[in-house]
Protein backbone atom coordinates (compact mmCIF):
# COMPACT_ATOMS: atom_id res chain seq x y z
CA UNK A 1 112.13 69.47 82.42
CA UNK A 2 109.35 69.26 85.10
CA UNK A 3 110.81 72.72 86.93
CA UNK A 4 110.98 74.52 83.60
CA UNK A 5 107.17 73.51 82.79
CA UNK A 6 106.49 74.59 86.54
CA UNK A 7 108.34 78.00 85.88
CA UNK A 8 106.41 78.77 81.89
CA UNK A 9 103.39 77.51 83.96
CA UNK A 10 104.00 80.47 86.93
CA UNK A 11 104.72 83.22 84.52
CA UNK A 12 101.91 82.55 81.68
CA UNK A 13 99.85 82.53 85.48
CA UNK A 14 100.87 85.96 86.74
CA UNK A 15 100.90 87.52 83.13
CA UNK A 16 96.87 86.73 82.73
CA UNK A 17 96.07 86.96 86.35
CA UNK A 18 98.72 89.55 87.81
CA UNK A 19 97.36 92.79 89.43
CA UNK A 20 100.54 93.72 91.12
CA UNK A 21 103.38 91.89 93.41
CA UNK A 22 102.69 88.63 95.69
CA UNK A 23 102.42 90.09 98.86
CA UNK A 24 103.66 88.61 102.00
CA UNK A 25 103.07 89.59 105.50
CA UNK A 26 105.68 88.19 107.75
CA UNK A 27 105.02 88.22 111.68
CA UNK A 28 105.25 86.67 115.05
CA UNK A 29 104.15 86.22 118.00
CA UNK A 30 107.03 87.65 119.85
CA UNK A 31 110.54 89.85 119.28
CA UNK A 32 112.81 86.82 120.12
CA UNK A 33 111.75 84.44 117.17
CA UNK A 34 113.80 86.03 114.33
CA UNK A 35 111.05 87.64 112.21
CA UNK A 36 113.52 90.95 110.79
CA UNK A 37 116.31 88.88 110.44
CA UNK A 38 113.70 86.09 108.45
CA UNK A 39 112.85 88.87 105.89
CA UNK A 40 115.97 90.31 104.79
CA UNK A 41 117.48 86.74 104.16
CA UNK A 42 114.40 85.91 102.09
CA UNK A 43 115.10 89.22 99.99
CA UNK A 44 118.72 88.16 99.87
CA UNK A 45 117.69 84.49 98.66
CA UNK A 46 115.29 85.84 96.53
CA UNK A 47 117.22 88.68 94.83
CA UNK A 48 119.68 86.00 94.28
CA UNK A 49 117.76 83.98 92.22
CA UNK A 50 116.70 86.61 89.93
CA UNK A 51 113.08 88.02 91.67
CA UNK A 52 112.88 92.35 92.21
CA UNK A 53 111.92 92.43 95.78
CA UNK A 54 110.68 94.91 97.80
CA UNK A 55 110.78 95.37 101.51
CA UNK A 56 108.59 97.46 103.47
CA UNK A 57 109.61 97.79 107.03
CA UNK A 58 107.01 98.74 109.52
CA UNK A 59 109.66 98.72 112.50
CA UNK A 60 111.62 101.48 114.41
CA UNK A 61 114.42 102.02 115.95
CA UNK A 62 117.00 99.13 116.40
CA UNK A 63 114.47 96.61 115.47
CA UNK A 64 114.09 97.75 112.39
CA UNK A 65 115.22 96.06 108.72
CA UNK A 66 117.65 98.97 108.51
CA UNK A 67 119.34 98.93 111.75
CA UNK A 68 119.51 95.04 110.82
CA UNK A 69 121.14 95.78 107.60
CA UNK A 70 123.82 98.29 109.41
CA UNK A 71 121.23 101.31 108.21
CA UNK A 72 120.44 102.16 104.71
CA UNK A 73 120.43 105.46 103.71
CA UNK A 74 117.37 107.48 101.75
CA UNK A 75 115.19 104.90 103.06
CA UNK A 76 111.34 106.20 103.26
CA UNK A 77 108.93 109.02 102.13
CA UNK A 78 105.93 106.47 101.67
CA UNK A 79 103.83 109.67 102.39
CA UNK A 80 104.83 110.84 99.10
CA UNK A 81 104.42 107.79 97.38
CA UNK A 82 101.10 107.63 98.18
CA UNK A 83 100.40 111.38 97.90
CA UNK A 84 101.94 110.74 94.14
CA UNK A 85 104.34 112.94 94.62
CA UNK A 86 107.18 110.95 94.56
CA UNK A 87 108.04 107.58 92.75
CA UNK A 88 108.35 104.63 94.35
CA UNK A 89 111.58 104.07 92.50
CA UNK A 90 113.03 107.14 94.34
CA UNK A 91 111.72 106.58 98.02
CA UNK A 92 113.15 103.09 97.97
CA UNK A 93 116.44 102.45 99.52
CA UNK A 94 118.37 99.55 97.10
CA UNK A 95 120.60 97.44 99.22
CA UNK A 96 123.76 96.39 97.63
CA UNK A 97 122.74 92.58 97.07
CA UNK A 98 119.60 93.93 94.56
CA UNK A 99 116.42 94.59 97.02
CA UNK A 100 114.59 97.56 98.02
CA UNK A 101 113.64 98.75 101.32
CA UNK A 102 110.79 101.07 102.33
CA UNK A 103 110.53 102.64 105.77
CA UNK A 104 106.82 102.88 106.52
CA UNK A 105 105.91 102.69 110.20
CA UNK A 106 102.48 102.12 111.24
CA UNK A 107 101.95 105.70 111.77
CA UNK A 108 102.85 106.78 108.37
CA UNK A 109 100.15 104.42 107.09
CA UNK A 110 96.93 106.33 108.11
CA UNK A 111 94.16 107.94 105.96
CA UNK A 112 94.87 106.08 103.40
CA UNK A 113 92.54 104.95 100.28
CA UNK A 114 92.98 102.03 98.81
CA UNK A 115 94.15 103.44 95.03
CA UNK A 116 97.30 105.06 97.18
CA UNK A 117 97.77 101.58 99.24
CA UNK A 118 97.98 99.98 95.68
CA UNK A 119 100.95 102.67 94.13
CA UNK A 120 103.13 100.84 96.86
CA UNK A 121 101.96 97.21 96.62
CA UNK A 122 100.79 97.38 92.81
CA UNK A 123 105.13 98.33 91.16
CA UNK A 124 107.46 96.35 89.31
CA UNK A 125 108.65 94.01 92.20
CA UNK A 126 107.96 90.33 91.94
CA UNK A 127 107.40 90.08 95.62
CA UNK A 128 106.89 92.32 98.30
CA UNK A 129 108.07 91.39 101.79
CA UNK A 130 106.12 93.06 104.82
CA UNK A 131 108.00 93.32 108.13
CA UNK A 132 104.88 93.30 110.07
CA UNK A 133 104.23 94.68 113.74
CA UNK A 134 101.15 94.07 114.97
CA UNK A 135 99.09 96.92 116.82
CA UNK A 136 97.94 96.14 120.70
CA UNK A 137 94.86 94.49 119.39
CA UNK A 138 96.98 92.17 117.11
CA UNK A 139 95.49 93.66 113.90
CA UNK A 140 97.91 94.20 110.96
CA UNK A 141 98.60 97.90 108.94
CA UNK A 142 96.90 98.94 106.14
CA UNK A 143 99.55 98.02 103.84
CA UNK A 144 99.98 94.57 105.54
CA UNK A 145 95.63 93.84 105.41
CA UNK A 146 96.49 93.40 101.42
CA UNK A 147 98.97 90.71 101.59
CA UNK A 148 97.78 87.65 99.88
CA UNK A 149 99.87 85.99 102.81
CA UNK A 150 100.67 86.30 106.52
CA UNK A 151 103.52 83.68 107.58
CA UNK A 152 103.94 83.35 111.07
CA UNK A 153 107.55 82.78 112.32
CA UNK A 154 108.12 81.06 115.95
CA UNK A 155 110.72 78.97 117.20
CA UNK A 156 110.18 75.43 118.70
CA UNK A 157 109.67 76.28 122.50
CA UNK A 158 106.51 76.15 124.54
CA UNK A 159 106.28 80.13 125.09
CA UNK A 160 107.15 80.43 121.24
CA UNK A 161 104.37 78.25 120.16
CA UNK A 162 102.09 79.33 122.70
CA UNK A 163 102.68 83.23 121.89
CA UNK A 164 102.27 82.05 117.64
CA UNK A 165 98.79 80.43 118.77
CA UNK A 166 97.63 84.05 120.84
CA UNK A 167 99.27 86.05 117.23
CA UNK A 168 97.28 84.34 114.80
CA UNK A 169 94.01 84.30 117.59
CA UNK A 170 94.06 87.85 117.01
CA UNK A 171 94.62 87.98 113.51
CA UNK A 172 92.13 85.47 113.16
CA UNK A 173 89.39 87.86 114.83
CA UNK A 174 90.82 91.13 113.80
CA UNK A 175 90.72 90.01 109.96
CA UNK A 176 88.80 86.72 109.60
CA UNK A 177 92.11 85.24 108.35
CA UNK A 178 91.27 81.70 107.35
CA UNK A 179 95.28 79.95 106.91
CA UNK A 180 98.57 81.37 108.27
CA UNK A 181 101.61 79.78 106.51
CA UNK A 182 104.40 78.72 109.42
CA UNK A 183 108.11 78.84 109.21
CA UNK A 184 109.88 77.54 112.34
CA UNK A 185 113.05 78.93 113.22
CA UNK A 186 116.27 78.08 115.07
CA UNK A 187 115.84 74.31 114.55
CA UNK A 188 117.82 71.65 115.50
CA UNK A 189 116.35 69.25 113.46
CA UNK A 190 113.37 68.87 110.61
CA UNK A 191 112.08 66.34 112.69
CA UNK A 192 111.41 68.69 115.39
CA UNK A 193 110.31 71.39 113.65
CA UNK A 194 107.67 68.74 111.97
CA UNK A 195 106.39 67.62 115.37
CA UNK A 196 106.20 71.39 116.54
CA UNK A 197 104.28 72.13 113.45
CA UNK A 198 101.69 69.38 113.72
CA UNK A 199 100.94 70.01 117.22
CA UNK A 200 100.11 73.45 116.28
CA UNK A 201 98.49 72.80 113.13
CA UNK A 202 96.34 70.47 115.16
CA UNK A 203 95.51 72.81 118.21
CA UNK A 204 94.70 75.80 115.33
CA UNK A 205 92.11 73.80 113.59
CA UNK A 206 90.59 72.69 116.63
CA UNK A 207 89.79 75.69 118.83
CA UNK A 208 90.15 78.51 115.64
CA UNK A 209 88.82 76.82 112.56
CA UNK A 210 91.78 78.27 110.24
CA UNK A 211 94.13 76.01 108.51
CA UNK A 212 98.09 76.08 108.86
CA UNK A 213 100.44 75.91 105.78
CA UNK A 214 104.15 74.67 106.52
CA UNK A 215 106.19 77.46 105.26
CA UNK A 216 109.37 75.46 105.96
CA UNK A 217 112.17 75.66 108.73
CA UNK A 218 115.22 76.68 109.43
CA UNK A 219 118.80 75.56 111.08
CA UNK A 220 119.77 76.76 114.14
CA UNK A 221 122.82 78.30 112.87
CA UNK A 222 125.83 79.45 114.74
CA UNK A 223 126.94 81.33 112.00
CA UNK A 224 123.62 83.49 112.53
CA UNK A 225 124.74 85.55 115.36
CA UNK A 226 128.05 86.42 113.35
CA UNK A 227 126.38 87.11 110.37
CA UNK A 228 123.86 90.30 112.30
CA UNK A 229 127.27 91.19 113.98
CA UNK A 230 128.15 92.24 110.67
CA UNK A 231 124.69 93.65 109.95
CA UNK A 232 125.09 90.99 106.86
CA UNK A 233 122.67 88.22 106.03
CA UNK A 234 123.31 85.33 106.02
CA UNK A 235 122.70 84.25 102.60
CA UNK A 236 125.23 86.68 101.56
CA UNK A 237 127.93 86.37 104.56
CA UNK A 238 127.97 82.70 104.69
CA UNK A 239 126.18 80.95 101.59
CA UNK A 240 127.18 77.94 102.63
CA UNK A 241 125.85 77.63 106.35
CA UNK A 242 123.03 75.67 106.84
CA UNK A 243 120.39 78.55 107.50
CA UNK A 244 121.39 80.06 104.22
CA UNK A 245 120.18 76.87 102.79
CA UNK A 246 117.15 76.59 104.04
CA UNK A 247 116.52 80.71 103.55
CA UNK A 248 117.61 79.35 100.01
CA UNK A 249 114.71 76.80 99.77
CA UNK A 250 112.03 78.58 101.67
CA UNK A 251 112.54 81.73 99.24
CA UNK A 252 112.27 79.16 96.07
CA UNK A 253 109.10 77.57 97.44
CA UNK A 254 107.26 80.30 98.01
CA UNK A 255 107.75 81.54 94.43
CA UNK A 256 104.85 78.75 93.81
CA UNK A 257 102.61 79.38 96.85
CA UNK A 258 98.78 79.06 94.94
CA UNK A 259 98.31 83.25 94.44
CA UNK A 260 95.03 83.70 96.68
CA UNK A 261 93.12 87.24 96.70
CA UNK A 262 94.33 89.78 98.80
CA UNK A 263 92.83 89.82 102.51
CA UNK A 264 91.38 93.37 101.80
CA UNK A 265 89.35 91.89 98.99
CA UNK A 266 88.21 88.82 100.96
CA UNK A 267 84.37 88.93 102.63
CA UNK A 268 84.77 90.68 105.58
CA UNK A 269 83.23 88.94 109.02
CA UNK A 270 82.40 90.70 112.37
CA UNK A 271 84.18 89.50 115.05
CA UNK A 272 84.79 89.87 118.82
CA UNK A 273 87.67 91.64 120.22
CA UNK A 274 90.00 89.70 121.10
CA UNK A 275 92.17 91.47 124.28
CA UNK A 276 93.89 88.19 125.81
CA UNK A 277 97.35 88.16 124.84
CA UNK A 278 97.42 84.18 124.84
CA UNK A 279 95.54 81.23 125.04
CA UNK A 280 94.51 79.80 128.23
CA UNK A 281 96.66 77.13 129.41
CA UNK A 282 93.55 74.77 129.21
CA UNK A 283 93.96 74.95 125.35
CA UNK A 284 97.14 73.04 125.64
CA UNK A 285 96.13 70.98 128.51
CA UNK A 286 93.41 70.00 125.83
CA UNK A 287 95.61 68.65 123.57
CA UNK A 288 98.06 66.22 125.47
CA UNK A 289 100.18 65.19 122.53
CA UNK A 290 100.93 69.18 122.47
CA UNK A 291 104.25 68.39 124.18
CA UNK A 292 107.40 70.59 122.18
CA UNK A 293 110.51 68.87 121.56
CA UNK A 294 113.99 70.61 122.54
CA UNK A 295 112.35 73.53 124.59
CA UNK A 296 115.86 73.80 125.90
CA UNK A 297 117.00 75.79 122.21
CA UNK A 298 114.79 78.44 122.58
C-alpha cells in the first residue's frame, strides 16, 4: 500500500510541476569505470518497468552507446530537431527492448538557444539519460548543463576515486554544481562500496563544499564482460545476474530522486578555471581514513 501511495504521490507531482523529462547527466572521471555500459542498462531497467526513456549519446566512435549496443541504425539528426525540422520521434533510434537513442556529439550541440535545447529535453519521455563527455576543461554540453542531475560513476580503486574527486572539481567550478549523486561500480561487496562512498563523501564536503548523494552500487559481475560481447545489456542478456539486479534497483530508485531545477536555471557563480586534472595528493594525505578497500578489483 505504502509503494502505491508513493507512486499516486510521484505522478499527481510531475502532472502539477512537470515541464518536461527528469534529466540525468551520467559521467566519470575516467573511460575504465563503466559509464556507457551504466546508461544503457538503466534504459533497459527502466524501459522494463514501464518508463519511455530517452538516450542521448554524446560519444563517438567505439565508445559510443551505439557501438555498445552492436550499432543502431537511423540514430541522429539532432540538428534538425532543434532546427524544427524534424521530429524528435523520427531522429530517434528505438532499440528493440523499448528506449530511444539520440546521437548528439558535443559538436553538434553548438549555437544553440535554449527554446531548441528544450524540443530535445522537453518530449514525451519519462526520463532522459545523458551519456556525458566532458570537454578538456571538465565542463558539460549544452544539452547536459540542463540535467536536473549529474551522477558520477567510479569504481572502488584509489585512481578511480581520485580521478571522480578531479571530475566533479571541475564540474564544481565550471557550473557551481552544489551535489553529484554517486554510483560505484564493479563491487565486490556493499560494504565496500559504502566505505568508498563515505570517504569520498567526506573528502568532497571538506575541500569543495558540495554534497554527495549515494546513487547506489553495483556487482562486479562476470557475466558483464559476456553480456558487451554480445553488444546486449545485461538486464536483458542475463536478468538474473547480480548486476542486473542492482541496474534493477538503481533504475527504480531514481524514479523518486526529489525533482530539483535544472542546472541552467540555477544562479549562476563565477568561478576560477580549474586546469589540474586531479587533486593534489595532499588532499588525500589530509584525510587518513581515505584508505579504499579492494584496490586490487579495479
Amino acid at each position: 500500500m505504502d509503494k502505491f501511495v508513493a507512486d499516486q504521490a510521484e505522478g499527481l507531482r510531475r502532472l502539477l510541476a512537470r515541464s518536461g523529462s527528469r534529466v540525468i547527466a551520467v559521467t566519470g572521471g575516467s573511460e575504465s569505470v563503466g559509464r556507457t555500459t551504466t546508461v544503457v542498462n538503466l534504459a533497459a531497467a527502466l524501459a522494463e518497468q514501464g518508463k519511455d526513456v530517452l538516450v542521448i549519446d554524446e560519444c563517438l566512435g567505439d565508445r559510443s552507446v551505439s557501438a555498445t549496443l552492436g550499432g543502431l541504425h537511423g540514430v541522429g539528426n539532432l540538428a534538425g530537431v532543434m532546427r524544427g525540422e524534424v521530429p524528435l520521434a523520427a531522429a530517434v533510434s528505438r532499440h528493440p527492448l523499448g528506449f530511444g537513442v539520440l546521437s548528439a556529439w558535443r559538436g553538434s550541440q553548438e549555437g544553440y538557444t535554449a527554446e531548441q535545447y528544450g524540443l530535445v529535453l522537453n518530449g514525451p519521455a519519462d526520463v532522459v539519460l545523458i551519456d556525458a563527455g566532458l570537454d578538456k576543461n571538465g565542463a558539460l554540453s549544452g544539452l547536459a548543463m540542463r540535467s536536473h542531475d549529474v551522477m558520477v560513476v567510479t569504481r572502488v580503486s584509489a585512481q578511480a576515486i581520485t580521478d571522480a574527486y578531479a571530475a566533479m572539481k571541475r564540474l564544481h567550478f565550471a557550473h557551481a554544481i552544489a551535489q553529484f549523486r554517486v554510483l560505484v561500480n564493479y563491487v565486490q561487496s556493499a560494504a565496500d562500496a559504502h566505505t568508498a562512498f563515505e570517504n569520498l563523501a567526506g573528502v568532497a564536503g571538506r575541500y569543495l563544499t558540495v554534497s554527495l548523494e549515494n546513487a547506489g552500487c553495483i556487482a562486479a559481475d562476470p557475466h558483464m564482460a559476456r553480456a558487451v560481447e554480445l553488444a546486449r545489456c545485461i538486464v536483458d542478456a542475463f536478468p538474473s545476474a547480480a548486476a542486473a539486479r542492482d541496474y534493477r534497483h538503481v533504475a527504480a530508485e531514481l524514479q523518486y530522486w526529489p525533482m530539483r531545477p535544472a542546472m541552467s536555471s540555477r544562479a549562476a557563480m563565477t568561478r576560477p578555471t580549474v586546469t589540474t586534472s586531479a587533486p593534489s595528493p595532499s588532499v588525500w594525505q589530509a584525510d587518513p581514513a581515505a584508505e579504499w578497500p579492494s584496490a586490487q578489483h579495479a
